[in-house]
PDB file of N, CA and C in Angstrom:
ATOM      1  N   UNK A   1      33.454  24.008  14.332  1.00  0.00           N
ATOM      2  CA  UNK A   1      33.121  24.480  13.012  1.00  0.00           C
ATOM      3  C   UNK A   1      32.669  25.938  13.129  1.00  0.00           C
ATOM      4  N   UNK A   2      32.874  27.114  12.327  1.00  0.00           N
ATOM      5  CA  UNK A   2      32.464  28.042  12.014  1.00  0.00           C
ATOM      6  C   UNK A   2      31.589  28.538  11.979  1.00  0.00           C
ATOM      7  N   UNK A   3      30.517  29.505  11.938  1.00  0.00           N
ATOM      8  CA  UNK A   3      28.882  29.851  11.474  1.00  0.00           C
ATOM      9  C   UNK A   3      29.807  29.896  10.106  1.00  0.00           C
ATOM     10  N   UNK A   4      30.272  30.473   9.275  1.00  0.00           N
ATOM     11  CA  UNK A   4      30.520  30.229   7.796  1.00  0.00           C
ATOM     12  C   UNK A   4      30.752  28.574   7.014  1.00  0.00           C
ATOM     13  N   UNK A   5      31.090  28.045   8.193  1.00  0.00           N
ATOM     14  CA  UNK A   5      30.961  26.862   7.456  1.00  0.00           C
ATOM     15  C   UNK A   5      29.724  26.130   7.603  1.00  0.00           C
ATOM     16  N   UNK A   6      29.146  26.109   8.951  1.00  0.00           N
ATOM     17  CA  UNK A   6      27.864  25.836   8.744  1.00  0.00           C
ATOM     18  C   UNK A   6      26.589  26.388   8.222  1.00  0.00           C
ATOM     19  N   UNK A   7      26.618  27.568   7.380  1.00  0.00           N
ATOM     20  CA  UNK A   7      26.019  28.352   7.042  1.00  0.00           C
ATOM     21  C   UNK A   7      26.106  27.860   5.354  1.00  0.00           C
ATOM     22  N   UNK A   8      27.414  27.723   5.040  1.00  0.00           N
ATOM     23  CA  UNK A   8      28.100  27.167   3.431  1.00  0.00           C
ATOM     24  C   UNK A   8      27.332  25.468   3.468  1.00  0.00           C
ATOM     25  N   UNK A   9      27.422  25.102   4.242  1.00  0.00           N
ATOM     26  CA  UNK A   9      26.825  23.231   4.318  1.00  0.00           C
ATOM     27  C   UNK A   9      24.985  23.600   4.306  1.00  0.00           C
ATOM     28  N   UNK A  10      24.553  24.041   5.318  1.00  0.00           N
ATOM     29  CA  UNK A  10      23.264  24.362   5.244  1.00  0.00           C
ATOM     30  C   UNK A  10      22.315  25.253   3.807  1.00  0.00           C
ATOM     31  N   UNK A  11      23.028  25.969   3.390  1.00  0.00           N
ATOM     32  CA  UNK A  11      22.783  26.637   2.038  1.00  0.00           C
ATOM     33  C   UNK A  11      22.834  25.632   0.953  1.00  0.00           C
ATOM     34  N   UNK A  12      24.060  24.265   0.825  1.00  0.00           N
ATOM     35  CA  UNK A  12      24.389  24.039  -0.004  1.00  0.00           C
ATOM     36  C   UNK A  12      23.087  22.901  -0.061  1.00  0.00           C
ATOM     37  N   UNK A  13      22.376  21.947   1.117  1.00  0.00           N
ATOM     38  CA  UNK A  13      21.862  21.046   1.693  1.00  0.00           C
ATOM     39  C   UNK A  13      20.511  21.626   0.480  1.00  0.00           C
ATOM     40  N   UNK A  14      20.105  22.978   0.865  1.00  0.00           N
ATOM     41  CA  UNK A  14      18.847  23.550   0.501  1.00  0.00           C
ATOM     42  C   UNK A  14      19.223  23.662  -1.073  1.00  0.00           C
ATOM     43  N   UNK A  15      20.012  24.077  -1.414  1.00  0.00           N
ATOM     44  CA  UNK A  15      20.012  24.176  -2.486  1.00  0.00           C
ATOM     45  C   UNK A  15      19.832  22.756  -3.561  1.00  0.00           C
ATOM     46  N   UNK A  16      20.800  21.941  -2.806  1.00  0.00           N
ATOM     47  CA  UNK A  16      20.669  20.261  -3.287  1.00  0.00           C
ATOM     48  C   UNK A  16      19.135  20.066  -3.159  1.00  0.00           C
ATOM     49  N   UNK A  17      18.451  20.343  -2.078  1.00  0.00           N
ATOM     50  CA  UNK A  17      17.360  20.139  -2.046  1.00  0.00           C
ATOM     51  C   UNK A  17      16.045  20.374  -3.118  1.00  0.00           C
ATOM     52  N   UNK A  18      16.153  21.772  -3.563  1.00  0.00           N
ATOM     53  CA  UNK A  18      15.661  22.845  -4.456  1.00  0.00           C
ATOM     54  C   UNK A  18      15.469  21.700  -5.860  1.00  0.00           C
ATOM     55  N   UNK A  19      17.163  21.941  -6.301  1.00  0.00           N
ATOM     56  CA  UNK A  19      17.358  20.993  -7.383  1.00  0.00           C
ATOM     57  C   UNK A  19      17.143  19.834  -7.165  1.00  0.00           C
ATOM     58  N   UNK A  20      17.024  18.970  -6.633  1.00  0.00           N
ATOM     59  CA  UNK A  20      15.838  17.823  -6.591  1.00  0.00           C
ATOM     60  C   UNK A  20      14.628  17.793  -6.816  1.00  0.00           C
ATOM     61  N   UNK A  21      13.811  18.886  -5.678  1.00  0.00           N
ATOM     62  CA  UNK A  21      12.891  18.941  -6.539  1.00  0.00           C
ATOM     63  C   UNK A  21      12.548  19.538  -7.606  1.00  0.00           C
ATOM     64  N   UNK A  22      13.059  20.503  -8.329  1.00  0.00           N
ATOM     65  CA  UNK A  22      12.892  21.243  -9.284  1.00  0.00           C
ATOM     66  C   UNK A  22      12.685  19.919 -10.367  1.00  0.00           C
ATOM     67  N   UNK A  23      13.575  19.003 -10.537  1.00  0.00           N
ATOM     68  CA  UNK A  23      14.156  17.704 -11.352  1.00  0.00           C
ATOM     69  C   UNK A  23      12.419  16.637 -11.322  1.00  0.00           C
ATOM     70  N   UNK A  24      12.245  16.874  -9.933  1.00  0.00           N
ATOM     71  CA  UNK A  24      11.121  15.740  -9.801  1.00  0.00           C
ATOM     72  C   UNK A  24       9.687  16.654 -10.351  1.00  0.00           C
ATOM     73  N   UNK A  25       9.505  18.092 -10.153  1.00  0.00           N
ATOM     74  CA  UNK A  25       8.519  18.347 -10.831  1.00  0.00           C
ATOM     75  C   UNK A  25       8.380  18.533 -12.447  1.00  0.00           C
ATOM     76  N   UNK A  26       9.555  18.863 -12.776  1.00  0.00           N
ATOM     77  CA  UNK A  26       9.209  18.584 -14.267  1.00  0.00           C
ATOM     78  C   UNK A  26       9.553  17.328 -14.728  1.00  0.00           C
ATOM     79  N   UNK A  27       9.762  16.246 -14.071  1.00  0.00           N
ATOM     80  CA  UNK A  27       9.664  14.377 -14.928  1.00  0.00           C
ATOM     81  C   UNK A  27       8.029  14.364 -14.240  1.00  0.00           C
ATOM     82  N   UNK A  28       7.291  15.029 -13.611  1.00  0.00           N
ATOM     83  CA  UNK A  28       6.063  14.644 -12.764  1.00  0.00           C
ATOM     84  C   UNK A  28       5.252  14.121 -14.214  1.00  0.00           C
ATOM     85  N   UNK A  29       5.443  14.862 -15.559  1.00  0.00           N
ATOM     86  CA  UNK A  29       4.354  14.599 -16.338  1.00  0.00           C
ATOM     87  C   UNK A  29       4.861  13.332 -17.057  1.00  0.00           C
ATOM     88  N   UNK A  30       5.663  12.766 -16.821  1.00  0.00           N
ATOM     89  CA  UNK A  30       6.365  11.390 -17.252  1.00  0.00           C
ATOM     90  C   UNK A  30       5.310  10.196 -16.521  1.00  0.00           C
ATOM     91  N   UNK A  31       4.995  10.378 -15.527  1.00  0.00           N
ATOM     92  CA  UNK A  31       4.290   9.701 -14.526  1.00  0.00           C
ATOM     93  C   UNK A  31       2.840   9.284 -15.029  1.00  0.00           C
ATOM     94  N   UNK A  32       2.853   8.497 -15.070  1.00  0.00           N
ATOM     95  CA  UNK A  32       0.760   7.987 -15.676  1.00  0.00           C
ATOM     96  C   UNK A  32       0.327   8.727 -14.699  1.00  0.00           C
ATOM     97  N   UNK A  33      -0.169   9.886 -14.673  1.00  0.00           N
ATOM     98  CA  UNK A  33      -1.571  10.184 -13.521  1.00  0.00           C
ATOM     99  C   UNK A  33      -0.643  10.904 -12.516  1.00  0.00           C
ATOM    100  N   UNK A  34      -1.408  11.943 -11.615  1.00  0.00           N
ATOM    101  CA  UNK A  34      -1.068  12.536 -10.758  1.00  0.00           C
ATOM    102  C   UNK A  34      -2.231  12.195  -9.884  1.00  0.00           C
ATOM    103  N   UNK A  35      -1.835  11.068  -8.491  1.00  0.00           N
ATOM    104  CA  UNK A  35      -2.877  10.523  -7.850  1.00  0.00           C
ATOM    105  C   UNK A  35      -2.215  10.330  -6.341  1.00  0.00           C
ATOM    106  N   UNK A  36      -2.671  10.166  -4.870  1.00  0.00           N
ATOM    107  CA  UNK A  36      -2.451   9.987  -3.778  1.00  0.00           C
ATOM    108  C   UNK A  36      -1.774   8.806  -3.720  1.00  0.00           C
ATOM    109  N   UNK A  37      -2.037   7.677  -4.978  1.00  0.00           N
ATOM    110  CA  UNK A  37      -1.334   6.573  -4.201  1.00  0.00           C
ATOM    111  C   UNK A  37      -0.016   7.114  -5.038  1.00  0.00           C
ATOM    112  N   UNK A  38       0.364   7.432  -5.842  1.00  0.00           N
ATOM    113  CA  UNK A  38       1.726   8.071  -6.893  1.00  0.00           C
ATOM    114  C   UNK A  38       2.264   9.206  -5.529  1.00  0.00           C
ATOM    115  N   UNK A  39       1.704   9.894  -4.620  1.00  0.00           N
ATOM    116  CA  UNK A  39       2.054  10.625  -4.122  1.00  0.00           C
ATOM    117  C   UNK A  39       2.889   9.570  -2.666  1.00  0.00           C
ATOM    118  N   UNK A  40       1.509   9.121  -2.304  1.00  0.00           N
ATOM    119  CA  UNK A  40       1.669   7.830  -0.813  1.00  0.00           C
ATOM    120  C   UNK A  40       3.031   7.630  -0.779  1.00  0.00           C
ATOM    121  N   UNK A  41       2.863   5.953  -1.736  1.00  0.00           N
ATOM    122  CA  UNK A  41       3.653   5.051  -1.942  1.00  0.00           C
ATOM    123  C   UNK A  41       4.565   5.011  -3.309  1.00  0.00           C
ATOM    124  N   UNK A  42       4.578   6.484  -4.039  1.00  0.00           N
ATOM    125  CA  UNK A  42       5.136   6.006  -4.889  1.00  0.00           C
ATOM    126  C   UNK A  42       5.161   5.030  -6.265  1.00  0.00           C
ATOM    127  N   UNK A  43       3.813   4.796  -6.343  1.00  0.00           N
ATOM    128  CA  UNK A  43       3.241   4.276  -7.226  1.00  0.00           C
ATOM    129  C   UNK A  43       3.115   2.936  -7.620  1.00  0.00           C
ATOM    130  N   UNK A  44       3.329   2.265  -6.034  1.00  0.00           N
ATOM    131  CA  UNK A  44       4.278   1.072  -6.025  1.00  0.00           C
ATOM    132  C   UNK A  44       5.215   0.489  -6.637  1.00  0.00           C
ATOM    133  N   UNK A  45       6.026   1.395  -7.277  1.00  0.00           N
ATOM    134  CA  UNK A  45       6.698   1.176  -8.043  1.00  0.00           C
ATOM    135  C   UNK A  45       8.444   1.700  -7.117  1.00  0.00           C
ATOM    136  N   UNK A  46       8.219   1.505  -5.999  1.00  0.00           N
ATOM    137  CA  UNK A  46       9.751   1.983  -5.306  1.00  0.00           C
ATOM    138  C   UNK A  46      10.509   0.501  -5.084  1.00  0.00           C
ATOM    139  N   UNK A  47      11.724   0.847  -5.563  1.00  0.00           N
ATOM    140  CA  UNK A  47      12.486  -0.501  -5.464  1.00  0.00           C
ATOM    141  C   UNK A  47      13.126  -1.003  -4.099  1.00  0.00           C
ATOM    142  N   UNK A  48      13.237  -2.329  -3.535  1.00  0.00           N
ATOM    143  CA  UNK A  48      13.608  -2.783  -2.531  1.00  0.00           C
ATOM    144  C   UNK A  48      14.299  -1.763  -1.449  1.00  0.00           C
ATOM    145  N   UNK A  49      15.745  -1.244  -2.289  1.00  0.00           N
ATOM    146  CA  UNK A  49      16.744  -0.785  -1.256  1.00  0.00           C
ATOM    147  C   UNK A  49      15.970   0.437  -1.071  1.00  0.00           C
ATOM    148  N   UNK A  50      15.334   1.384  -1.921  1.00  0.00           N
ATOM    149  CA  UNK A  50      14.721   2.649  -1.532  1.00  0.00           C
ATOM    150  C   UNK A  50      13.795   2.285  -0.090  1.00  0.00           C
ATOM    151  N   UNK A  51      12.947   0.981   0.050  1.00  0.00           N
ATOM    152  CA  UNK A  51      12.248   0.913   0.947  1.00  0.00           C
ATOM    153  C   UNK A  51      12.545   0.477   1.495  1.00  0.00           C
ATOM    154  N   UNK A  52      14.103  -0.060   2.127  1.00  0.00           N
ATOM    155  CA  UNK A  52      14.372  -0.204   2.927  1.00  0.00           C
ATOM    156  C   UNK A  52      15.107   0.672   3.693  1.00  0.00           C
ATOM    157  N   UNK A  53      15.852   1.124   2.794  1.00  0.00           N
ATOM    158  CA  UNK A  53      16.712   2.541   3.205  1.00  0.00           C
ATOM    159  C   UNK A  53      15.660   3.865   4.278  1.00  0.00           C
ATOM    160  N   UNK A  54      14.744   3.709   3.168  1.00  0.00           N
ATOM    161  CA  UNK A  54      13.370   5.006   3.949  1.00  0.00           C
ATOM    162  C   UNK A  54      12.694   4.542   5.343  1.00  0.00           C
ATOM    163  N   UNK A  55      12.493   2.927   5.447  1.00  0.00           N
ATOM    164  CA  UNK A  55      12.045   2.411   6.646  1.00  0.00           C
ATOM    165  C   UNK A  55      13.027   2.597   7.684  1.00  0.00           C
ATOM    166  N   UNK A  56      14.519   2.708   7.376  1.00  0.00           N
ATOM    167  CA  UNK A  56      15.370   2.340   7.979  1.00  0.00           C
ATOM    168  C   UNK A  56      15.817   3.759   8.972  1.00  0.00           C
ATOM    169  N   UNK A  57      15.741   4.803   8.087  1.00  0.00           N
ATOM    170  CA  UNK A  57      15.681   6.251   8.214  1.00  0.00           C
ATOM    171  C   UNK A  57      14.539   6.896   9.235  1.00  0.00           C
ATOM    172  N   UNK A  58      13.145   6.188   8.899  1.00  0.00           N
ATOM    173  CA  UNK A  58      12.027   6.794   9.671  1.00  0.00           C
ATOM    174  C   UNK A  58      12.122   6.086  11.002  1.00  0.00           C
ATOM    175  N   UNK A  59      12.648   4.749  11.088  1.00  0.00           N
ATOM    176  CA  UNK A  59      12.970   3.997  12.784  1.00  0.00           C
ATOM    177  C   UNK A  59      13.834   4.513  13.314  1.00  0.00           C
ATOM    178  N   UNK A  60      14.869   5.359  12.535  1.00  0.00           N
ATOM    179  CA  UNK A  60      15.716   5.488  13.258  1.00  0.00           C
ATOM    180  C   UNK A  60      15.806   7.048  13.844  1.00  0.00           C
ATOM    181  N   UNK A  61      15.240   7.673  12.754  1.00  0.00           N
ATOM    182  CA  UNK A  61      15.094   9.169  13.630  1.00  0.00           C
ATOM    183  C   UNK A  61      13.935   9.399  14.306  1.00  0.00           C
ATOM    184  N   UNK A  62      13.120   8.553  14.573  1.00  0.00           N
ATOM    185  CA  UNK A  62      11.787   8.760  15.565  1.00  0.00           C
ATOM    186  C   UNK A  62      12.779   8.416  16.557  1.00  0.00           C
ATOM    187  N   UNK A  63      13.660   8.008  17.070  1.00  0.00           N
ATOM    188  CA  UNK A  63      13.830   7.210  17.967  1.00  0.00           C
ATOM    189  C   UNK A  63      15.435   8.577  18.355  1.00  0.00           C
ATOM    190  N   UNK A  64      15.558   8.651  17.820  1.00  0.00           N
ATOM    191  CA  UNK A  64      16.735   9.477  17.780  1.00  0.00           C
ATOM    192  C   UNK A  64      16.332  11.217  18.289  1.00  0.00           C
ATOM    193  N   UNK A  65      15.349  11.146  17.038  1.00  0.00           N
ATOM    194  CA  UNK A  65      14.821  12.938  17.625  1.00  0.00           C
ATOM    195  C   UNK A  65      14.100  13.262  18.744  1.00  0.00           C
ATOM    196  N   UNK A  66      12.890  11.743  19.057  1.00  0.00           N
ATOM    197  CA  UNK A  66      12.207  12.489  20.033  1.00  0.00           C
ATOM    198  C   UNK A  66      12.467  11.320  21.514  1.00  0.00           C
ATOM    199  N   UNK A  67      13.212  10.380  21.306  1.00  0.00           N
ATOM    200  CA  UNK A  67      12.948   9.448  22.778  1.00  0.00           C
ATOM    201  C   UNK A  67      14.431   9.963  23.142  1.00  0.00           C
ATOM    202  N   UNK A  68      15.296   9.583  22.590  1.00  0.00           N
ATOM    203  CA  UNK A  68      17.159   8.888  22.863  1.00  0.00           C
ATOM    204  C   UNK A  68      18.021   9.937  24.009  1.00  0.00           C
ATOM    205  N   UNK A  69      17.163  11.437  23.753  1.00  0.00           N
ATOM    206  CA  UNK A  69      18.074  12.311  24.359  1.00  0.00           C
ATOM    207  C   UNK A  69      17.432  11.831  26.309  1.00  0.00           C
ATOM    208  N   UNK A  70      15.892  11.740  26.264  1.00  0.00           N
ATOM    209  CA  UNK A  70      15.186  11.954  27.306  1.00  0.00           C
ATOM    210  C   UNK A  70      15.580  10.639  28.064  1.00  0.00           C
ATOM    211  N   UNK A  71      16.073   9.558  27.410  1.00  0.00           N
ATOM    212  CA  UNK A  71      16.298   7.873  27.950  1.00  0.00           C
ATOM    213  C   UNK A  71      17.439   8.173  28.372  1.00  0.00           C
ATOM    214  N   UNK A  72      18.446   8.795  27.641  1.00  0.00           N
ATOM    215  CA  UNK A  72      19.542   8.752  28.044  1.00  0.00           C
ATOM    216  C   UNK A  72      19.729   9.557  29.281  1.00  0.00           C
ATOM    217  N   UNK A  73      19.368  10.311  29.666  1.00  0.00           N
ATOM    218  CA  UNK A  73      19.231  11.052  30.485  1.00  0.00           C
ATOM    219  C   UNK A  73      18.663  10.493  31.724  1.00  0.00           C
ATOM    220  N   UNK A  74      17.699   9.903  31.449  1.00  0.00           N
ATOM    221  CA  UNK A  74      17.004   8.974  32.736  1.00  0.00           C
ATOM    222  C   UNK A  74      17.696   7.950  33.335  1.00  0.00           C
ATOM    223  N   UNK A  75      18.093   7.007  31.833  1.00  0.00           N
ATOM    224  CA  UNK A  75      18.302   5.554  32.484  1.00  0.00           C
ATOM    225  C   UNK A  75      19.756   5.686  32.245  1.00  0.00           C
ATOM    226  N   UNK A  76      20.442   5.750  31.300  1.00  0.00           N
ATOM    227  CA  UNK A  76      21.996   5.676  31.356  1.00  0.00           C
ATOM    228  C   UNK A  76      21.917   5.353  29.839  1.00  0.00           C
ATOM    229  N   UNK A  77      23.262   4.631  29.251  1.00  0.00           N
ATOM    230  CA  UNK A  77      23.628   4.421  27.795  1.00  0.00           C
ATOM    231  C   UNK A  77      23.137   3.312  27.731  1.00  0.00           C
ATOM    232  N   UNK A  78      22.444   2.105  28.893  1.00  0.00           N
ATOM    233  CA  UNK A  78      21.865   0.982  28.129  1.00  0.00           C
ATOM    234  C   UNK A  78      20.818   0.872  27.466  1.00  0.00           C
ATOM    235  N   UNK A  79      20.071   2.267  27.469  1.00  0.00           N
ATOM    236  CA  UNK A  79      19.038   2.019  26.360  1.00  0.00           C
ATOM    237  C   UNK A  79      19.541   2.591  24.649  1.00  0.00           C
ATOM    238  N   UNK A  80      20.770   1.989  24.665  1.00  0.00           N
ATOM    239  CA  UNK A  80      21.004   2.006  23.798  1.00  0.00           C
ATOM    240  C   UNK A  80      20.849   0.857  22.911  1.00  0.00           C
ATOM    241  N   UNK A  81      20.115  -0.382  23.640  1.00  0.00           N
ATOM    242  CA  UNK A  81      19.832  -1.941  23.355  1.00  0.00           C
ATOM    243  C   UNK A  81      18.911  -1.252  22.669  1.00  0.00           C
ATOM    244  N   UNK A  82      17.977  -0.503  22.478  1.00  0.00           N
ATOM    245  CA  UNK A  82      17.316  -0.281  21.570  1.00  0.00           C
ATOM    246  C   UNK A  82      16.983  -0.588  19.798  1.00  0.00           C
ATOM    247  N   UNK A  83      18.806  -0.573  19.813  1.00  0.00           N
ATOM    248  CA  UNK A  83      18.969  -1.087  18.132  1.00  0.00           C
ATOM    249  C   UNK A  83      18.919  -2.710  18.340  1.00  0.00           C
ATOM    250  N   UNK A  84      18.676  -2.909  19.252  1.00  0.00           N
ATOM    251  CA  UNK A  84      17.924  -4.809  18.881  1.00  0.00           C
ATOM    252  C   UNK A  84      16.819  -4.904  18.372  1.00  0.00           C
ATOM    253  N   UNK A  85      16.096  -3.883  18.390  1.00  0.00           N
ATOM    254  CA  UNK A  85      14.894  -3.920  18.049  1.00  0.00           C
ATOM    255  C   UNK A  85      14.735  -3.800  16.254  1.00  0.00           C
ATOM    256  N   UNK A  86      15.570  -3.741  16.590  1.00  0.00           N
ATOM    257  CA  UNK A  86      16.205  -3.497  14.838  1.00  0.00           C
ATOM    258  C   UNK A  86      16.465  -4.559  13.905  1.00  0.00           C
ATOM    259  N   UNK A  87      16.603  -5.637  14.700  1.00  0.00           N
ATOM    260  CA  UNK A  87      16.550  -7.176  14.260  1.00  0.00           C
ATOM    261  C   UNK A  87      15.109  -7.850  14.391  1.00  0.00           C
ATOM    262  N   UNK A  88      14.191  -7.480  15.292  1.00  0.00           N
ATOM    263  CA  UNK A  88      13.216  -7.982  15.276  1.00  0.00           C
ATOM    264  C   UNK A  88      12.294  -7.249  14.115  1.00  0.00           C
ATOM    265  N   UNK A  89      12.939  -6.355  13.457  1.00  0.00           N
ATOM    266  CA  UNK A  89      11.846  -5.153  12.664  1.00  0.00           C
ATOM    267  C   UNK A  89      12.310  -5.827  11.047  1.00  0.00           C
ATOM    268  N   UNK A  90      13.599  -6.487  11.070  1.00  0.00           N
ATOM    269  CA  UNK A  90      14.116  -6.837  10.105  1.00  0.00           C
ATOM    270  C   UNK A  90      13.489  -8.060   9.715  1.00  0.00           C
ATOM    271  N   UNK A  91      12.910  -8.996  11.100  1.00  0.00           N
ATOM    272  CA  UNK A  91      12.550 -10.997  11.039  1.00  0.00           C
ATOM    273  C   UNK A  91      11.328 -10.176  10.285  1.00  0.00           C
ATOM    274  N   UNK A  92       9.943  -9.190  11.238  1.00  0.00           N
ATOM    275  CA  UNK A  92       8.732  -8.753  10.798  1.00  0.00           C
ATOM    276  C   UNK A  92       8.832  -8.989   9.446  1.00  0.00           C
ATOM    277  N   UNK A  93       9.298  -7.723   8.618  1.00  0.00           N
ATOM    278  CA  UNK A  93       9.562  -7.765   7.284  1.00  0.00           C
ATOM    279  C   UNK A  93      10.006  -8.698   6.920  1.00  0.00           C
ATOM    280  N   UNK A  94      10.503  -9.918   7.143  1.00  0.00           N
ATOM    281  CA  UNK A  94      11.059 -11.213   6.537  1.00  0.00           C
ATOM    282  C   UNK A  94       9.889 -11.882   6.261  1.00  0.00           C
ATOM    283  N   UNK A  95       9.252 -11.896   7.443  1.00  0.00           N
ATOM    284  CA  UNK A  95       7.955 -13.167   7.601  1.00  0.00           C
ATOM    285  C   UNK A  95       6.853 -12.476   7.045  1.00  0.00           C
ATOM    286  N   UNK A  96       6.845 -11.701   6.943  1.00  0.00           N
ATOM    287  CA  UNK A  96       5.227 -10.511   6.608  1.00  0.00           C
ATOM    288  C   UNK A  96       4.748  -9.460   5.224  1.00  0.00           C
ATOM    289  N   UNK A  97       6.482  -9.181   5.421  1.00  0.00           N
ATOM    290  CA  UNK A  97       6.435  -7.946   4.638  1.00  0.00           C
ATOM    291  C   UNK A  97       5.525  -8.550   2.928  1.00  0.00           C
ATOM    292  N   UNK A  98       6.164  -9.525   2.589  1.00  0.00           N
ATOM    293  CA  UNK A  98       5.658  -9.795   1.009  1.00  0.00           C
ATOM    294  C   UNK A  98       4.247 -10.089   1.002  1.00  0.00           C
ATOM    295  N   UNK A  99       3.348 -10.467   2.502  1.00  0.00           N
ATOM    296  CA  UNK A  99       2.451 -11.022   2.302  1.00  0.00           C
ATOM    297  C   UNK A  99       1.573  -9.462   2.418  1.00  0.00           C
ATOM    298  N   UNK A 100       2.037  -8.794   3.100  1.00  0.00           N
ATOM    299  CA  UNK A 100       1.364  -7.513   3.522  1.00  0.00           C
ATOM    300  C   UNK A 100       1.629  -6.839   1.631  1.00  0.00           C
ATOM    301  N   UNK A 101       2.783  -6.729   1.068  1.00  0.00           N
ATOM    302  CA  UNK A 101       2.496  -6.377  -0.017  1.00  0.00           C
ATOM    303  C   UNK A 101       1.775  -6.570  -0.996  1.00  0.00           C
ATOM    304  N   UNK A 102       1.574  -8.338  -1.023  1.00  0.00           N
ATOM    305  CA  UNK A 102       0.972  -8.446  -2.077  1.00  0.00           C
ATOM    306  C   UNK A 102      -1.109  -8.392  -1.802  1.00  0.00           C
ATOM    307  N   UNK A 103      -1.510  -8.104  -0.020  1.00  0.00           N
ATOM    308  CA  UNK A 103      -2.649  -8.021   0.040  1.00  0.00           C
ATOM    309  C   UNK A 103      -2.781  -5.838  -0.658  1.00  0.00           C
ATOM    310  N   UNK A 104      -1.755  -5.678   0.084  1.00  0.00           N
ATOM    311  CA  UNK A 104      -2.167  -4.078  -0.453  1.00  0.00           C
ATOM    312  C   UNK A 104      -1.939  -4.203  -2.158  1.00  0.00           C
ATOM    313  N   UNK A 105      -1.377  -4.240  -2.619  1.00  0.00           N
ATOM    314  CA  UNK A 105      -1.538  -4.281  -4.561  1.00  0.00           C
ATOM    315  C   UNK A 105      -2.451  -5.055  -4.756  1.00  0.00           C
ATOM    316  N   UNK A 106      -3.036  -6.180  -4.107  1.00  0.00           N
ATOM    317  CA  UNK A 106      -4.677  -7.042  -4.526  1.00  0.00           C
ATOM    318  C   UNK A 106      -6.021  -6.341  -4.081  1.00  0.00           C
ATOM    319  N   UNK A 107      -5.579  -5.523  -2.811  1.00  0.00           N
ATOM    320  CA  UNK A 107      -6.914  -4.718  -2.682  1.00  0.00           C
ATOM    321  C   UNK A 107      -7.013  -3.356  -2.726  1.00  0.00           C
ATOM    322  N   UNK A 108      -5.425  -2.840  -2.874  1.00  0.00           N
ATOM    323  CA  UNK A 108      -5.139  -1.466  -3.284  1.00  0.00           C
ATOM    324  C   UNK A 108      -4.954  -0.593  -1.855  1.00  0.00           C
ATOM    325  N   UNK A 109      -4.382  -1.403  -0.672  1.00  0.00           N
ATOM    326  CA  UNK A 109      -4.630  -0.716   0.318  1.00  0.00           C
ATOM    327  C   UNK A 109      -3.291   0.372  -0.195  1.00  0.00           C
ATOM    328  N   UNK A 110      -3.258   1.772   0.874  1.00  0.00           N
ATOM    329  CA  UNK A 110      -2.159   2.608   0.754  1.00  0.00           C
ATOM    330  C   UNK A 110      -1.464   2.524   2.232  1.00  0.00           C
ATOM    331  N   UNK A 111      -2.323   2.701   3.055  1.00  0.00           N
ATOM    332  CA  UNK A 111      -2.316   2.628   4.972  1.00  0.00           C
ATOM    333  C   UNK A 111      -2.522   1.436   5.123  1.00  0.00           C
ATOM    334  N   UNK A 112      -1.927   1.152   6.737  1.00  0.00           N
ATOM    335  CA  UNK A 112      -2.258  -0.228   7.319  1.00  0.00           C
ATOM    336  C   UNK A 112      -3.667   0.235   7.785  1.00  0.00           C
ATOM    337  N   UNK A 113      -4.101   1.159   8.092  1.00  0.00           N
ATOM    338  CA  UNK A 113      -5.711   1.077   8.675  1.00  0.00           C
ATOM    339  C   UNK A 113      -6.499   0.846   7.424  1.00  0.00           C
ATOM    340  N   UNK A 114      -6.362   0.867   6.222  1.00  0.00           N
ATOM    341  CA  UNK A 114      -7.103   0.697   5.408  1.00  0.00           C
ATOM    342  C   UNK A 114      -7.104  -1.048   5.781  1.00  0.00           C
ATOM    343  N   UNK A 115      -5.935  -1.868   5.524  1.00  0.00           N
ATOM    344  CA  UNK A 115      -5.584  -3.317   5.634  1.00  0.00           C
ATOM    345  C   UNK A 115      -6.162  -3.831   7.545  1.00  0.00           C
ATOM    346  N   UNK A 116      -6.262  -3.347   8.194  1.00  0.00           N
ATOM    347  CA  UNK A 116      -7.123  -3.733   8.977  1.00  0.00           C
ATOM    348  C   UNK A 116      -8.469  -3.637   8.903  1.00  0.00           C
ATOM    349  N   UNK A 117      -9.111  -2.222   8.288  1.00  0.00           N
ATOM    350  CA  UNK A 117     -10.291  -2.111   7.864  1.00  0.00           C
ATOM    351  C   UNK A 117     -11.231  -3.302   7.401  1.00  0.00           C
ATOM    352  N   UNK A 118     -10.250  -3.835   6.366  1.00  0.00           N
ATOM    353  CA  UNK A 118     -10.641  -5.332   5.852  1.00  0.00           C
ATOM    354  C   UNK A 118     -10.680  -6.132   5.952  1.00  0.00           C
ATOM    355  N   UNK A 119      -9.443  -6.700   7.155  1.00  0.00           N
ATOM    356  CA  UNK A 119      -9.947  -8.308   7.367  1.00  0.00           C
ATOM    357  C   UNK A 119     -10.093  -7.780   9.129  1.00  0.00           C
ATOM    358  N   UNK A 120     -11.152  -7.063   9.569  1.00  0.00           N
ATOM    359  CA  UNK A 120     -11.106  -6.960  11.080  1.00  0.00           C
ATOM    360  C   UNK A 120     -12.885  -7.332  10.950  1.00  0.00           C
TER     361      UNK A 120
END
């Protein structure tokens, strides 16, 4: 690829970017309240696939940006078993996730250290 074409993709990325938020600060006064948990979590009001999509995104580029290059390098391509872990993150959220939700909306946690805070 080009520096002009990657220069045309990267401009265009920021710009998409811009106009997003430009879009999200003026619906901001649509929003009941301008508050940390509206900021956090979204007001708990984010729908399934968004939170899964975003969980799915943050496992996967922690793992991508800062371990994958240094493993690979060490051990070879089998730590690429890594995405099994990806099934066990999926059972967690099966068995947990609703119960963990519905203690944070009953006691208003935002963090899991808040939700340990409380029953430790």
């Amino acid at each position: 690829m080009s520096n002009s074409i990657t220069v045309a993709v990267l401009a265009s990325f920021v710009m998409a970017f811009l106009f997003v938020s430009y879009l999200s600060k003026r619906s901001e006064s649509k929003i009941q309240g301008s508050s940390s948990e509206n900021f956090i979590i979204g007001g708990r009001g984010i729908g399934t696939l968004v939170l899964v999509l975003s969980m799915g995104a943050t496992y996967f580029s922690t793992w991508t940006l800062l371990g994958a290059f240094g493993a690979y390098y060490r051990s070879g391509v089998w730590f690429a078993g890594f995405t099994v872990w990806t099934i066990f993150h999926a059972i967690f959220i099966w068995l947990f996730g609703a119960r963990i939700w519905l203690a944070g909306k009953k006691y208003g946690f935002i963090t899991p250290g808040q939700m340990i805070k409380r029953y430790s």
